[in-house]
C-alpha atoms as a PDB file:
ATOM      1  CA  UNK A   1      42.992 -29.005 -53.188  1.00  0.00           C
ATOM      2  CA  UNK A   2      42.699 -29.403 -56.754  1.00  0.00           C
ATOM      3  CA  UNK A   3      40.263 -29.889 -59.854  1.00  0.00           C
ATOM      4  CA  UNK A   4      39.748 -31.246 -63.177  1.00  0.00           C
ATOM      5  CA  UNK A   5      37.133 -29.702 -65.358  1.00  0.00           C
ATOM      6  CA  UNK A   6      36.244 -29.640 -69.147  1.00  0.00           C
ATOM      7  CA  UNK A   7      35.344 -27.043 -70.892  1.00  0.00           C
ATOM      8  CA  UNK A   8      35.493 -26.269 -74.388  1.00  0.00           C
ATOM      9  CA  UNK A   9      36.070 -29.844 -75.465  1.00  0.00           C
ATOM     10  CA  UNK A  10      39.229 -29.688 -72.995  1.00  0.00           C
ATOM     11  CA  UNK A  11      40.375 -30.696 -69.592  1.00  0.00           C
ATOM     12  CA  UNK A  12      42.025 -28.516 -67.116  1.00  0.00           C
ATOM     13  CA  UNK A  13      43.547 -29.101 -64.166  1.00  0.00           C
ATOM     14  CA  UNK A  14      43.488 -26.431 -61.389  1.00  0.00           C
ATOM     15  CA  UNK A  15      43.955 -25.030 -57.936  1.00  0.00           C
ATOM     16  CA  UNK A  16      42.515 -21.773 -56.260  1.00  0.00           C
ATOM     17  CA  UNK A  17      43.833 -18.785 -57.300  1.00  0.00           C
ATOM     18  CA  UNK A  18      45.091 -20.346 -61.183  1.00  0.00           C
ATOM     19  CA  UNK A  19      44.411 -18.347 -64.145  1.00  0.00           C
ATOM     20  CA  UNK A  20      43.822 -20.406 -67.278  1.00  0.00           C
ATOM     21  CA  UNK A  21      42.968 -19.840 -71.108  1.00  0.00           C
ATOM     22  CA  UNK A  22      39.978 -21.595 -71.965  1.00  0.00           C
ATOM     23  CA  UNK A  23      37.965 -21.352 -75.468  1.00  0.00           C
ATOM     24  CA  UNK A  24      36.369 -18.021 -75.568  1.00  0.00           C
ATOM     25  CA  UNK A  25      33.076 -17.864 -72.815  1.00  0.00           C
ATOM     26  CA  UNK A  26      30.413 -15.423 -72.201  1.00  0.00           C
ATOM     27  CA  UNK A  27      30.271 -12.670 -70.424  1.00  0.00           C
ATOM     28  CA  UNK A  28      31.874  -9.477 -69.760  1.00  0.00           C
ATOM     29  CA  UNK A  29      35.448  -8.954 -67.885  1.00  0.00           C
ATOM     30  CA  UNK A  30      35.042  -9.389 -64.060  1.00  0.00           C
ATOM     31  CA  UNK A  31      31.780 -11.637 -64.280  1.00  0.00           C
ATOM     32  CA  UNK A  32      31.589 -14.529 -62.199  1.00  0.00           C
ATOM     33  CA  UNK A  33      31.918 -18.265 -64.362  1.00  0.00           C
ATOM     34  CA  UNK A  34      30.469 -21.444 -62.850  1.00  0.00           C
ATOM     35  CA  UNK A  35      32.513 -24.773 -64.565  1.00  0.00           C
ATOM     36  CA  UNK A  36      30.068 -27.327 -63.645  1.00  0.00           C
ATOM     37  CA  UNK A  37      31.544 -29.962 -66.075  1.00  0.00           C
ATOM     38  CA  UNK A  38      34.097 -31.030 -62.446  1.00  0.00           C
ATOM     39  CA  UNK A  39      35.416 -34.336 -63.230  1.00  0.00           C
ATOM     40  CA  UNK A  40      37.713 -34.934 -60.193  1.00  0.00           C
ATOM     41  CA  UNK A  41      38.207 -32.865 -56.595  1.00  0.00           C
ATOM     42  CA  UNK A  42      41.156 -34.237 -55.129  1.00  0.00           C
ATOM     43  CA  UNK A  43      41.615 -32.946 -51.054  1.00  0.00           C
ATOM     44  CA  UNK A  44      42.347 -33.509 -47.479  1.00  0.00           C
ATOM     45  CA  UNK A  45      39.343 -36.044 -47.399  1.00  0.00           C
ATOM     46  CA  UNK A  46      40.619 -38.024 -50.481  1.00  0.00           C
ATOM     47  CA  UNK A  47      39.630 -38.263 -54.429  1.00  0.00           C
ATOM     48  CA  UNK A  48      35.708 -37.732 -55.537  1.00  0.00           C
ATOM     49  CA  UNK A  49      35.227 -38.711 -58.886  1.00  0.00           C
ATOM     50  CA  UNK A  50      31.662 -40.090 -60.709  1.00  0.00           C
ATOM     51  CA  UNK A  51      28.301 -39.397 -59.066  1.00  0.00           C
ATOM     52  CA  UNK A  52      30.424 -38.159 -55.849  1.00  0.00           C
ATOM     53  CA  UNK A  53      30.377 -34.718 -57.969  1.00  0.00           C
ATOM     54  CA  UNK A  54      26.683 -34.092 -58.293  1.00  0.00           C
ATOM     55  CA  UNK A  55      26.787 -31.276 -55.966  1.00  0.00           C
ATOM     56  CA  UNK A  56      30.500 -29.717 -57.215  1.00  0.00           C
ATOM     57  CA  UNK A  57      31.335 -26.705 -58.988  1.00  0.00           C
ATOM     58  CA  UNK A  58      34.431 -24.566 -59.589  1.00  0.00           C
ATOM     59  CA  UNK A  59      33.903 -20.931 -59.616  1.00  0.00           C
ATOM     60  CA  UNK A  60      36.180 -17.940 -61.422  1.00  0.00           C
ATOM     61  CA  UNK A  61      35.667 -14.383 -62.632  1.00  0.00           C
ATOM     62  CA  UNK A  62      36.922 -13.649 -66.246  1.00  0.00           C
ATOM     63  CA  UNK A  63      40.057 -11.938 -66.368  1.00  0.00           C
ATOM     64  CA  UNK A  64      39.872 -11.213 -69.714  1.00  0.00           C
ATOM     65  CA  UNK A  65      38.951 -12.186 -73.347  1.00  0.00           C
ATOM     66  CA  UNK A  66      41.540 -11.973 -76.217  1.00  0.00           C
ATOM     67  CA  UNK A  67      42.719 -13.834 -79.330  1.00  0.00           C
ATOM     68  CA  UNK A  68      45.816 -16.318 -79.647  1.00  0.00           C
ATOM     69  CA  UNK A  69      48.857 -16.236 -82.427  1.00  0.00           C
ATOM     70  CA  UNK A  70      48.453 -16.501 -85.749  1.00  0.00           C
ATOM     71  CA  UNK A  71      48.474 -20.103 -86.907  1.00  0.00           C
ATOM     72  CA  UNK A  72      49.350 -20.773 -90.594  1.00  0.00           C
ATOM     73  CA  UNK A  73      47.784 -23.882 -92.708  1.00  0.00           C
ATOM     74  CA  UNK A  74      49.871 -23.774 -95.900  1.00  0.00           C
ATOM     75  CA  UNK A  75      48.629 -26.152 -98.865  1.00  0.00           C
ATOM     76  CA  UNK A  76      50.789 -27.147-101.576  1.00  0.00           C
ATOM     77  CA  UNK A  77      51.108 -29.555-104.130  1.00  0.00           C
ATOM     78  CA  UNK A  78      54.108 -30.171-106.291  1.00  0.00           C
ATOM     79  CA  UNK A  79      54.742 -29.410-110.066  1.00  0.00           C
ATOM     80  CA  UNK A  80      51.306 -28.091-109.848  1.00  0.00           C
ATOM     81  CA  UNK A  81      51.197 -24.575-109.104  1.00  0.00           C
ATOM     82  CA  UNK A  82      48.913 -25.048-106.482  1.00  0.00           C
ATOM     83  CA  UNK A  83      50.016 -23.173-103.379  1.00  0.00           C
ATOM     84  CA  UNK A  84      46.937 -21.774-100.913  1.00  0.00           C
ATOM     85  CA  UNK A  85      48.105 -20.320 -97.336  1.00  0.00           C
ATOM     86  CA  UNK A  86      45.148 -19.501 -94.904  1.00  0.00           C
ATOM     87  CA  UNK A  87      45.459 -17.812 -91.492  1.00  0.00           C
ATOM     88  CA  UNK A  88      43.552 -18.324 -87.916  1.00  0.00           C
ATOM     89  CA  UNK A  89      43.366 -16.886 -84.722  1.00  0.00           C
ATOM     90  CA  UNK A  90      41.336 -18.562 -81.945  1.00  0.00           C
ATOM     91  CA  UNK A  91      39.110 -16.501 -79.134  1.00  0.00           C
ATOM     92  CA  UNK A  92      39.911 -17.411 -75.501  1.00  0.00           C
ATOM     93  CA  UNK A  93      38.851 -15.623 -72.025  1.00  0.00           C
ATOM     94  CA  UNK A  94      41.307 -15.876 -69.380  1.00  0.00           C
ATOM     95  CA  UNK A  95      39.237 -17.425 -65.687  1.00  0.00           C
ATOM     96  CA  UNK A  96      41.486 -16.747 -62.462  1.00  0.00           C
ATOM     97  CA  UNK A  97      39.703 -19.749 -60.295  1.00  0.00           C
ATOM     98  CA  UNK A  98      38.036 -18.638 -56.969  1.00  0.00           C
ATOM     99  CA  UNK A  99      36.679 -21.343 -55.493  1.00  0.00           C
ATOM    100  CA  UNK A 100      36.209 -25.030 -55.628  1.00  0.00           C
ATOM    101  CA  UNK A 101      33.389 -26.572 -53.720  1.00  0.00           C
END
């Protein structure tokens, strides 16, 4: 059995037991995280997508919250002596999936 939620402006797919980055949530490591944004539950009785879902959620505790690589924007224009370099690092908390229902 399998999922698709969004979160974070993103879609994920996962199974019990998965452990995914996601943009950086609430809560303190080892809390308990209801997704209820479930697009699709695929199982042994079929596909549920739409208004099949009203009643679905995907639960998973926080494993835990960190920051990602250094990404660097570097701006430059020629014969111009314009050069500007600017770093960023973005939050995420890492979910290890429980339970879909």
């Amino acid at each position: 059995m399998y999922a698709v939620v969004r979160t974070g402006g993103k879609q994920y797919k996962v199974v019990k037991d998965d452990v995914i980055r996601v943009e950086s949530l609430a809560g303190d490591k080892g809390d308990s995280v209801e997704l209820e944004d479930v697009l699709l539950v695929a199982g042994e009785e079929g596909v549920k997508t739409g208004k099949a879902l009203s009643d679905s959620k995907v639960t998973g505790s926080i494993v835990r919250h960190g920051r990602d690589k250094k990404v660097l924007v570097f701006k430059k224009k020629r014969r111009k002596n314009y050069r500007r370099t600017q770093g960023h690092r973005q939050n995420f908390t890492e979910l290890k999936i429980t339970a879909i229902q």
